[in-house]
Protein backbone atom coordinates (compact mmCIF):
# COMPACT_ATOMS: atom_id res chain seq x y z
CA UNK A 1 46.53 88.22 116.63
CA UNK A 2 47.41 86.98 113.07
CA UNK A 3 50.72 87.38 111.65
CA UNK A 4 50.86 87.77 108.05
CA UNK A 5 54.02 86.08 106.73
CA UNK A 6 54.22 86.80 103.41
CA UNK A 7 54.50 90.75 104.15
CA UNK A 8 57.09 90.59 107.46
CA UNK A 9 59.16 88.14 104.85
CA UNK A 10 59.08 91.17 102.55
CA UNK A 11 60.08 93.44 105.45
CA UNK A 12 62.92 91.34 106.22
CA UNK A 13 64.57 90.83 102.85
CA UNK A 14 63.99 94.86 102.37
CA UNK A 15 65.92 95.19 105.52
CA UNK A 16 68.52 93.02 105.17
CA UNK A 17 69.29 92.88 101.10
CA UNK A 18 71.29 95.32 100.77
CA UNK A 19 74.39 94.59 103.14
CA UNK A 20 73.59 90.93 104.23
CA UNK A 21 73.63 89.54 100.86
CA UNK A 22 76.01 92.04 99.01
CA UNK A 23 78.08 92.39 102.17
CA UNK A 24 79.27 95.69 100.82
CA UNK A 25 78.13 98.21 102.75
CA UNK A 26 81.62 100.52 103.00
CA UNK A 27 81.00 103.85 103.28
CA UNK A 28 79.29 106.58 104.53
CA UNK A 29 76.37 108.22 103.20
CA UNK A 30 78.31 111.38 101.73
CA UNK A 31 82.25 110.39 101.47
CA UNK A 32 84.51 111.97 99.35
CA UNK A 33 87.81 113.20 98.75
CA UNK A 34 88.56 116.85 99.00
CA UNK A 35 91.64 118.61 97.58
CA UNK A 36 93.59 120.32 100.09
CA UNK A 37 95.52 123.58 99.66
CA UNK A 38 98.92 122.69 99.00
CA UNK A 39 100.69 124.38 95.92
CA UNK A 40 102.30 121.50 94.36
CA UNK A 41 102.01 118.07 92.70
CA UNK A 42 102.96 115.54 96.10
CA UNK A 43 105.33 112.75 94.69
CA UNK A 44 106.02 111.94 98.20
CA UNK A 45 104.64 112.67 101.76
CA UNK A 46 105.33 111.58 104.94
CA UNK A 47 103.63 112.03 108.77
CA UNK A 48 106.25 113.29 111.99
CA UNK A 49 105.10 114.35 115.13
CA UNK A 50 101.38 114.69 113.40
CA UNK A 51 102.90 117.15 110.92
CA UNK A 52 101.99 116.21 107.12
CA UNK A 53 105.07 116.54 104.79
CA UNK A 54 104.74 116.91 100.93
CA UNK A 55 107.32 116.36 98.46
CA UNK A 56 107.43 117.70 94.40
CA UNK A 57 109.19 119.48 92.07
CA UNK A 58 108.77 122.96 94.35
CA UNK A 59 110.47 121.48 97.37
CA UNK A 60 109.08 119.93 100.41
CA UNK A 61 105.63 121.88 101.89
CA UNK A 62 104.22 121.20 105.83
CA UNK A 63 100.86 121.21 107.67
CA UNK A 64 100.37 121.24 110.97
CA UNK A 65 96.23 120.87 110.88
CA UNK A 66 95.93 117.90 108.56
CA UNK A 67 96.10 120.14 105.29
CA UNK A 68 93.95 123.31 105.94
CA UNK A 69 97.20 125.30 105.55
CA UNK A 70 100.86 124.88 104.35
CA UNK A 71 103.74 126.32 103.78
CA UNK A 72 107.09 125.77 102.14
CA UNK A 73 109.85 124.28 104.12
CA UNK A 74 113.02 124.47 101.66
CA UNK A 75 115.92 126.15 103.91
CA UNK A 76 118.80 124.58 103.13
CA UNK A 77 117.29 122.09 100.84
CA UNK A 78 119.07 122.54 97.75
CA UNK A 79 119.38 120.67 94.42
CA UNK A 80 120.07 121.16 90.08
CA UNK A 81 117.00 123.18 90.61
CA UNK A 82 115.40 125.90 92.35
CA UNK A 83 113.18 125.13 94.68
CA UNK A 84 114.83 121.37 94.99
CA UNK A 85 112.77 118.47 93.60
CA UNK A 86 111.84 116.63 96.08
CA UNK A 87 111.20 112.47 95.72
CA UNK A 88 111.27 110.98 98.83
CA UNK A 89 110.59 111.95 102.44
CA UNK A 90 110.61 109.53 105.60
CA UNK A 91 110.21 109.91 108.85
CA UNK A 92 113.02 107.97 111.61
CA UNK A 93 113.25 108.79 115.24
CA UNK A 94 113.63 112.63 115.87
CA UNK A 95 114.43 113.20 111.92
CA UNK A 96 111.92 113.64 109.16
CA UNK A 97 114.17 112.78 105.92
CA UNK A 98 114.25 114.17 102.40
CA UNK A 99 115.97 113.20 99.22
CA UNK A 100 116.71 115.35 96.12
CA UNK A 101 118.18 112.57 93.91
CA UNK A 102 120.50 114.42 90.97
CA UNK A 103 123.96 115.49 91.09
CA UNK A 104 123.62 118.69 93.71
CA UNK A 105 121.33 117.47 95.68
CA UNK A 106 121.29 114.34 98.11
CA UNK A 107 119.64 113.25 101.10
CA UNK A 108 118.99 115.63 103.89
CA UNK A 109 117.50 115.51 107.00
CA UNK A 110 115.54 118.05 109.80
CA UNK A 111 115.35 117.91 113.57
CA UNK A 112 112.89 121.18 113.60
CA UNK A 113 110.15 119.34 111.14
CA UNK A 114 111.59 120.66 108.10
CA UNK A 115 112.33 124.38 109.73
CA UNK A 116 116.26 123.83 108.32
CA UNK A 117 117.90 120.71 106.96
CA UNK A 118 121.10 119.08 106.74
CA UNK A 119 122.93 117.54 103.95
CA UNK A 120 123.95 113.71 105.01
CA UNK A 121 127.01 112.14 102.27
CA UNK A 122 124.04 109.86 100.44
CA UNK A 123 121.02 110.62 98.18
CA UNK A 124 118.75 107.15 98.14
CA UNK A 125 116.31 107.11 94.90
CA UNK A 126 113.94 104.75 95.75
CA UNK A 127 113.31 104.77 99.69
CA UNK A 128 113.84 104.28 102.99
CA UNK A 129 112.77 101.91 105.52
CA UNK A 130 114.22 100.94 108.93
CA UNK A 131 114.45 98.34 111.45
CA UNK A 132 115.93 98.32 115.11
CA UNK A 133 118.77 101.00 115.16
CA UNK A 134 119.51 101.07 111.47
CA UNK A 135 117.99 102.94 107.96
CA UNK A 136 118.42 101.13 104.58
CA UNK A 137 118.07 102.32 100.78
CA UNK A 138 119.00 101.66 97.75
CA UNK A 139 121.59 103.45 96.03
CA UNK A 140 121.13 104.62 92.15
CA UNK A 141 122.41 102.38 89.65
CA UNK A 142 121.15 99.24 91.18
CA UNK A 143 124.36 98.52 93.84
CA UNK A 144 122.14 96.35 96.09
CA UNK A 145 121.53 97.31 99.80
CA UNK A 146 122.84 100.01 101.65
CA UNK A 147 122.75 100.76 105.39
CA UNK A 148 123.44 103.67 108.21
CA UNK A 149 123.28 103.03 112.20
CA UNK A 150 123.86 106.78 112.60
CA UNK A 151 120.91 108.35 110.96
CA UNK A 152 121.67 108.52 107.53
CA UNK A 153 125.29 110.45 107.95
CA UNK A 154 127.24 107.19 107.13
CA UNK A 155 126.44 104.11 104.74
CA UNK A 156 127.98 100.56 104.14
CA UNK A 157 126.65 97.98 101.82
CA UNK A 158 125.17 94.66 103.53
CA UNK A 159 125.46 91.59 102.58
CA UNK A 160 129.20 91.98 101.59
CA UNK A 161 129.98 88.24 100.77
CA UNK A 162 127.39 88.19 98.46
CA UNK A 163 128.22 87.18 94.63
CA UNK A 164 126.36 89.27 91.90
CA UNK A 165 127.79 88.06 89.13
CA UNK A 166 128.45 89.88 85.99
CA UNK A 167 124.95 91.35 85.95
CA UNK A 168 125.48 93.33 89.24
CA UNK A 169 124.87 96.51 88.02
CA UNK A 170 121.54 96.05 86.61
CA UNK A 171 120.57 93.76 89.51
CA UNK A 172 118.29 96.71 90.63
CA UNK A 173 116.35 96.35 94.27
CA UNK A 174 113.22 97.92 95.24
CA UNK A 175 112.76 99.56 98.79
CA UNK A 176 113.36 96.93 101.22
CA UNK A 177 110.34 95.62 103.84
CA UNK A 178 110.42 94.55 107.22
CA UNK A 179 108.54 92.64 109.55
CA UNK A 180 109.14 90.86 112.66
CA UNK A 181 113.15 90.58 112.85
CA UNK A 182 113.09 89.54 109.51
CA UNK A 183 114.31 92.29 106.47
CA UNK A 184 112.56 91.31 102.74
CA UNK A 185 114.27 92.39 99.28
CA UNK A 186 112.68 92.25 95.95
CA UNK A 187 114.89 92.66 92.97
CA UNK A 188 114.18 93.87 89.28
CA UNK A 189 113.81 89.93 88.58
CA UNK A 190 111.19 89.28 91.20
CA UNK A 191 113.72 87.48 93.87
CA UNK A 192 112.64 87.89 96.69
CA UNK A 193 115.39 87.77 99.62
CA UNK A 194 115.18 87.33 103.32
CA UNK A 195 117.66 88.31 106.40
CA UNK A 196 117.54 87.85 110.01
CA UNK A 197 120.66 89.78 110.70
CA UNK A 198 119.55 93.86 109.58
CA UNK A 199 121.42 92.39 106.16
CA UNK A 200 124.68 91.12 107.40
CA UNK A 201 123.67 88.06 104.92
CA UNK A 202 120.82 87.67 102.66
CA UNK A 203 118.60 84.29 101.28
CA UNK A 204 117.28 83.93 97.94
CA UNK A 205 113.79 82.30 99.37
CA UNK A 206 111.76 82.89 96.16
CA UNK A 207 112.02 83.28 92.44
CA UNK A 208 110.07 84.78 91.10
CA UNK A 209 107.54 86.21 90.65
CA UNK A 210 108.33 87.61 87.14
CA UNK A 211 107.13 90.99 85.46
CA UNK A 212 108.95 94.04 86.73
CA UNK A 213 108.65 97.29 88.87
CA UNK A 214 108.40 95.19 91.94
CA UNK A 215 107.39 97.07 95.48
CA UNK A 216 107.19 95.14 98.95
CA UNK A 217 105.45 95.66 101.81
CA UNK A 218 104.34 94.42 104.83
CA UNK A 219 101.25 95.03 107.43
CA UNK A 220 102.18 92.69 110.25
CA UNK A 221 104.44 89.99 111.63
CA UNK A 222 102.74 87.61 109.18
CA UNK A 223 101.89 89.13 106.14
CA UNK A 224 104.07 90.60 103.28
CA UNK A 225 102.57 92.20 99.96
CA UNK A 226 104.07 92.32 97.03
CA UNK A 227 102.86 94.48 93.63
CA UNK A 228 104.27 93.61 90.25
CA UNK A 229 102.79 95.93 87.58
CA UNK A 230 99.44 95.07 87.41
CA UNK A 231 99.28 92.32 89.95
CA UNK A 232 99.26 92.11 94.31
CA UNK A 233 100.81 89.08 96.13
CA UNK A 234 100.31 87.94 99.03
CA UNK A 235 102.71 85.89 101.30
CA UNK A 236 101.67 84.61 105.14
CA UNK A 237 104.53 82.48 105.09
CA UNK A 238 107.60 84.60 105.69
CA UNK A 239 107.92 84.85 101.46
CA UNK A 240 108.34 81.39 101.27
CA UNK A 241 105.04 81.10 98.88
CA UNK A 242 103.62 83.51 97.01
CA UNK A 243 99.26 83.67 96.00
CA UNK A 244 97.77 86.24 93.87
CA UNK A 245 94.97 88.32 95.25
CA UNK A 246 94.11 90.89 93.12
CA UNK A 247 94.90 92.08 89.58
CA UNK A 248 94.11 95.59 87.46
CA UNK A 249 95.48 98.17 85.71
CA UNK A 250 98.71 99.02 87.24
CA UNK A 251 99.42 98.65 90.61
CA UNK A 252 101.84 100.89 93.47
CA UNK A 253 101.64 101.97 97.17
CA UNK A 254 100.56 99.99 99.91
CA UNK A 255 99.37 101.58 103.32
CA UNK A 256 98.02 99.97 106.57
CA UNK A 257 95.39 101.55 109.14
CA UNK A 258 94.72 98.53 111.68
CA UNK A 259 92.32 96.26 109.66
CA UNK A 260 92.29 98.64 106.39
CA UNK A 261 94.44 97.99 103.36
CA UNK A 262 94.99 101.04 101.19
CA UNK A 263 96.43 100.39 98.02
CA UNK A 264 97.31 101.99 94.61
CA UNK A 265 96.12 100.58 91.46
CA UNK A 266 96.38 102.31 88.28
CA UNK A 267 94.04 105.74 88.72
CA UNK A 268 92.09 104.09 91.42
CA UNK A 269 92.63 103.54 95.46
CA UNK A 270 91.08 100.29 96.68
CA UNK A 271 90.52 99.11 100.22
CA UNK A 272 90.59 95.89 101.65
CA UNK A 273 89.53 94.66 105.16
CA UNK A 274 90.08 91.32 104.96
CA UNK A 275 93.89 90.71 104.50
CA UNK A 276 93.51 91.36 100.45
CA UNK A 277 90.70 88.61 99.88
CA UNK A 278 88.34 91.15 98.52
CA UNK A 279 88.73 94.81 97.62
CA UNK A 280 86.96 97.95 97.23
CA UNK A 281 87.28 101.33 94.99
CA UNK A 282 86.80 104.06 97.31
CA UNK A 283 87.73 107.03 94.48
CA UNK A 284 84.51 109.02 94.84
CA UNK A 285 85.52 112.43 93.62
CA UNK A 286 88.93 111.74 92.63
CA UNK A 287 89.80 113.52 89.74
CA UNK A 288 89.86 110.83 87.06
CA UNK A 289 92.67 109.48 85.00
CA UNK A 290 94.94 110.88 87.85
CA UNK A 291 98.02 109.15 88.88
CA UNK A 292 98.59 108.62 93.00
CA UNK A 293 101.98 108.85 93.46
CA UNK A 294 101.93 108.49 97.29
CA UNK A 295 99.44 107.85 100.01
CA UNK A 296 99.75 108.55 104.35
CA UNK A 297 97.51 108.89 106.99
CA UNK A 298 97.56 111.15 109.96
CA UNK A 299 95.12 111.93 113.12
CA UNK A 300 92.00 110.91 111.36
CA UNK A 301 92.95 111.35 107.49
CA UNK A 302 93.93 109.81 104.84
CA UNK A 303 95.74 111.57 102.15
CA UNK A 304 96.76 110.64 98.32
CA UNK A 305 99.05 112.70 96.46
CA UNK A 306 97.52 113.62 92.67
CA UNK A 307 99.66 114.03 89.75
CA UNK A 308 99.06 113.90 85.66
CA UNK A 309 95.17 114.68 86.24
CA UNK A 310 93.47 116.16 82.80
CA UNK A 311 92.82 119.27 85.08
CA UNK A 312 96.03 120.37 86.11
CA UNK A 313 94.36 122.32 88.28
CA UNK A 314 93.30 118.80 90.05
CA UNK A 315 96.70 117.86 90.72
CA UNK A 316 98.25 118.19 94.26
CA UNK A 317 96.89 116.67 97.78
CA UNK A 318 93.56 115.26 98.31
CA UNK A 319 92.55 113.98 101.71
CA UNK A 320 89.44 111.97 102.98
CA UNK A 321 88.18 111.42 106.42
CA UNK A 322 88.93 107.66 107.64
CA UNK A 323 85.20 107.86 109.34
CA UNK A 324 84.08 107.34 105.92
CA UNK A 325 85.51 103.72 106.26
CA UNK A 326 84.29 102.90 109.75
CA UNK A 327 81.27 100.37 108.36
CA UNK A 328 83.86 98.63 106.58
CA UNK A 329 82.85 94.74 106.54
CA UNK A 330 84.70 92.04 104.40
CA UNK A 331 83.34 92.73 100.00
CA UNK A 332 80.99 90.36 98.23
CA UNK A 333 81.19 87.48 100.96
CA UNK A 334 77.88 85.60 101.97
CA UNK A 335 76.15 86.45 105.09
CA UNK A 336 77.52 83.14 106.63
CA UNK A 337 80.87 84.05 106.62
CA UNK A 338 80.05 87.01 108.20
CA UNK A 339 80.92 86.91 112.59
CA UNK A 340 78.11 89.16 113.52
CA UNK A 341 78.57 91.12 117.31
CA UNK A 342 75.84 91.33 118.94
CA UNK A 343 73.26 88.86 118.35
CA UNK A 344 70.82 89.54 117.00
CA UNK A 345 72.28 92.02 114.51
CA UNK A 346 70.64 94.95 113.44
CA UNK A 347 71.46 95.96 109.83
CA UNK A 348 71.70 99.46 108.26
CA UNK A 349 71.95 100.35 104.60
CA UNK A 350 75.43 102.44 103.81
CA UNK A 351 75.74 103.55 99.98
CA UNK A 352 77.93 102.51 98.26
């Protein structure tokens, strides 16, 4: 029997062009993002005990089946306003946490997912994040660090032998990171500080990174991210040394799924499986020009809160399956730098 080369060559490269050499086949053949019923703009949401939470201007709104239904969760949630405007929510232990930052308001917290809350004697503006037995935030008016061991009913500042200067007020930190035992500030300067001891002391271990409205965040015990208006960094060295990885139009949010890195940049949510080497747009059917003030994932979900779209109609909570991102393999790298499992591989085309 004769083979004829020339036409199982063509086979071949027909079979293998368009993810071995792109090496960007992502998605799914139909993915999409579809809007979900909840009545408001979500400026913030949150995932406890596998209940969504979304916070706006008409209070804070729950789902308990990933966004089919809600309903308003305001009882005792009170603020300048009526309903309370809502900026941050977090979840901690047994609480799920909500903040109505102006002069009435403050941060409250739930034990019945948001069925009634209680007022604790702080309201944070910028966040929440937690480490061992304690919460931190950051107070308005840039006053550093602050920091509760009961659950947000009680706050001391950290780092108490710490000189500011005559610039203190303005010296305005970001929500703080954590990973491993170590706890990461970035200030309004792009400083980046470091402490081992839940902020008994901090270390000025980088400056700077320049710009302004600075975010951290971190994925693992070895990687931090940090966004600086347009522009991700990327440290693997306890923020010792800083690379760039990606810049765009604006840049926000961070969120982690395993291997997947979901981040906000400008109108658009990218994805990145490779530690931020490479990234992806995955908007399909996100309204456009829309601003994502929030992303979270729960059971098999991942949702983005919508706000400013041309449609206001568009704005609110949009959520996409995460199967959509199961073929996920590392953007625009060769073939050879691609571990393939088994061998020999057999290659589908996803579009993309």
């Amino acid at each position: 029997m004769s083979i004829n080369f020339k036409s199982s060559f063509v086979v071949f490269i027909m079979l293998l062009t368009p993810c071995a050499i792109n090496a960007q086949g992502v998605l799914n053949s139909n993915p999409h993002w579809v809007m979900t019923k909840c009545p408001q703009t979500a400026e913030a949401l949150s995932v406890h005990n596998s209940y969504i939470f979304a916070g706006g201007e008409k209070g804070v709104y729950r789902s308990s089946n990933d966004g089919n239904n809600w309903q308003v969760v305001n009882k005792d949630l009170h603020g300048d306003t009526d309903p309370p405007h809502v900026t941050v929510l977090y979840s901690f232990g047994k609480y799920i946490f909500s903040s109505v930052p102006d002069l009435s308001g403050g941060l409250f917290r739930s034990t019945d997912e948001g069925d009634s809350w209680t007022k604790a004697n702080y309201a944070p503006s910028v966040g929440l994040t937690s480490h061992d037995q304690y919460l931190f935030s950051i107070p308005s008016g840039g006053l550093g660090i602050l920091r509760s061991n009961d659950s947000g009913i009680t706050w001391v500042s950290v780092d108490s032998s710490f000189i500011w200067g005559h610039d203190y007020h303005k010296i305005s930190f970001t929500k703080p990171a954590v990973t491993g035992k170590w706890i990461y500030a970035i200030n309004y300067y792009g400083e980046v500080y470091q402490s081992s001891n839940n902020g008994d002391s901090l270390s000025l271990i980088y400056s700077s990174t320049g710009g302004s409205n600075h975010h951290l965040y971190t994925i693992n015990d070895t990687t931090l991210f940090a966004t600086v208006l347009d522009t991700i960094f990327r440290s693997t060295d306890d923020g010792h040394n800083w690379k760039v990885i990606k810049t765009g139009n604006g840049s926000g949010k961070i969120l982690v799924n395993g291997d997947e890195i979901f981040a906000v940049q400008g109108y658009k949510i990218i994805l990145s499986v490779d530690n931020g080497d490479s990234w992806k747009t995955i908007n399909d059917d996100l309204p456009d020009s829309s601003a994502i003030d929030d992303l979270a994932i729960n059971d098999n979900f991942i949702f983005a809160g919508v706000s400013n779209s041309i449609l206001l109609t568009n704005n609110g909570v949009w959520r996409r399956s995460l199967s959509d991102f199961n073929n996920a393999v590392e953007f625009g790298k060769p073939l050879s730098d691609i571990k393939l499992s088994p061998n020999p591989t057999k290659w589908k085309h996803y579009n993309t």
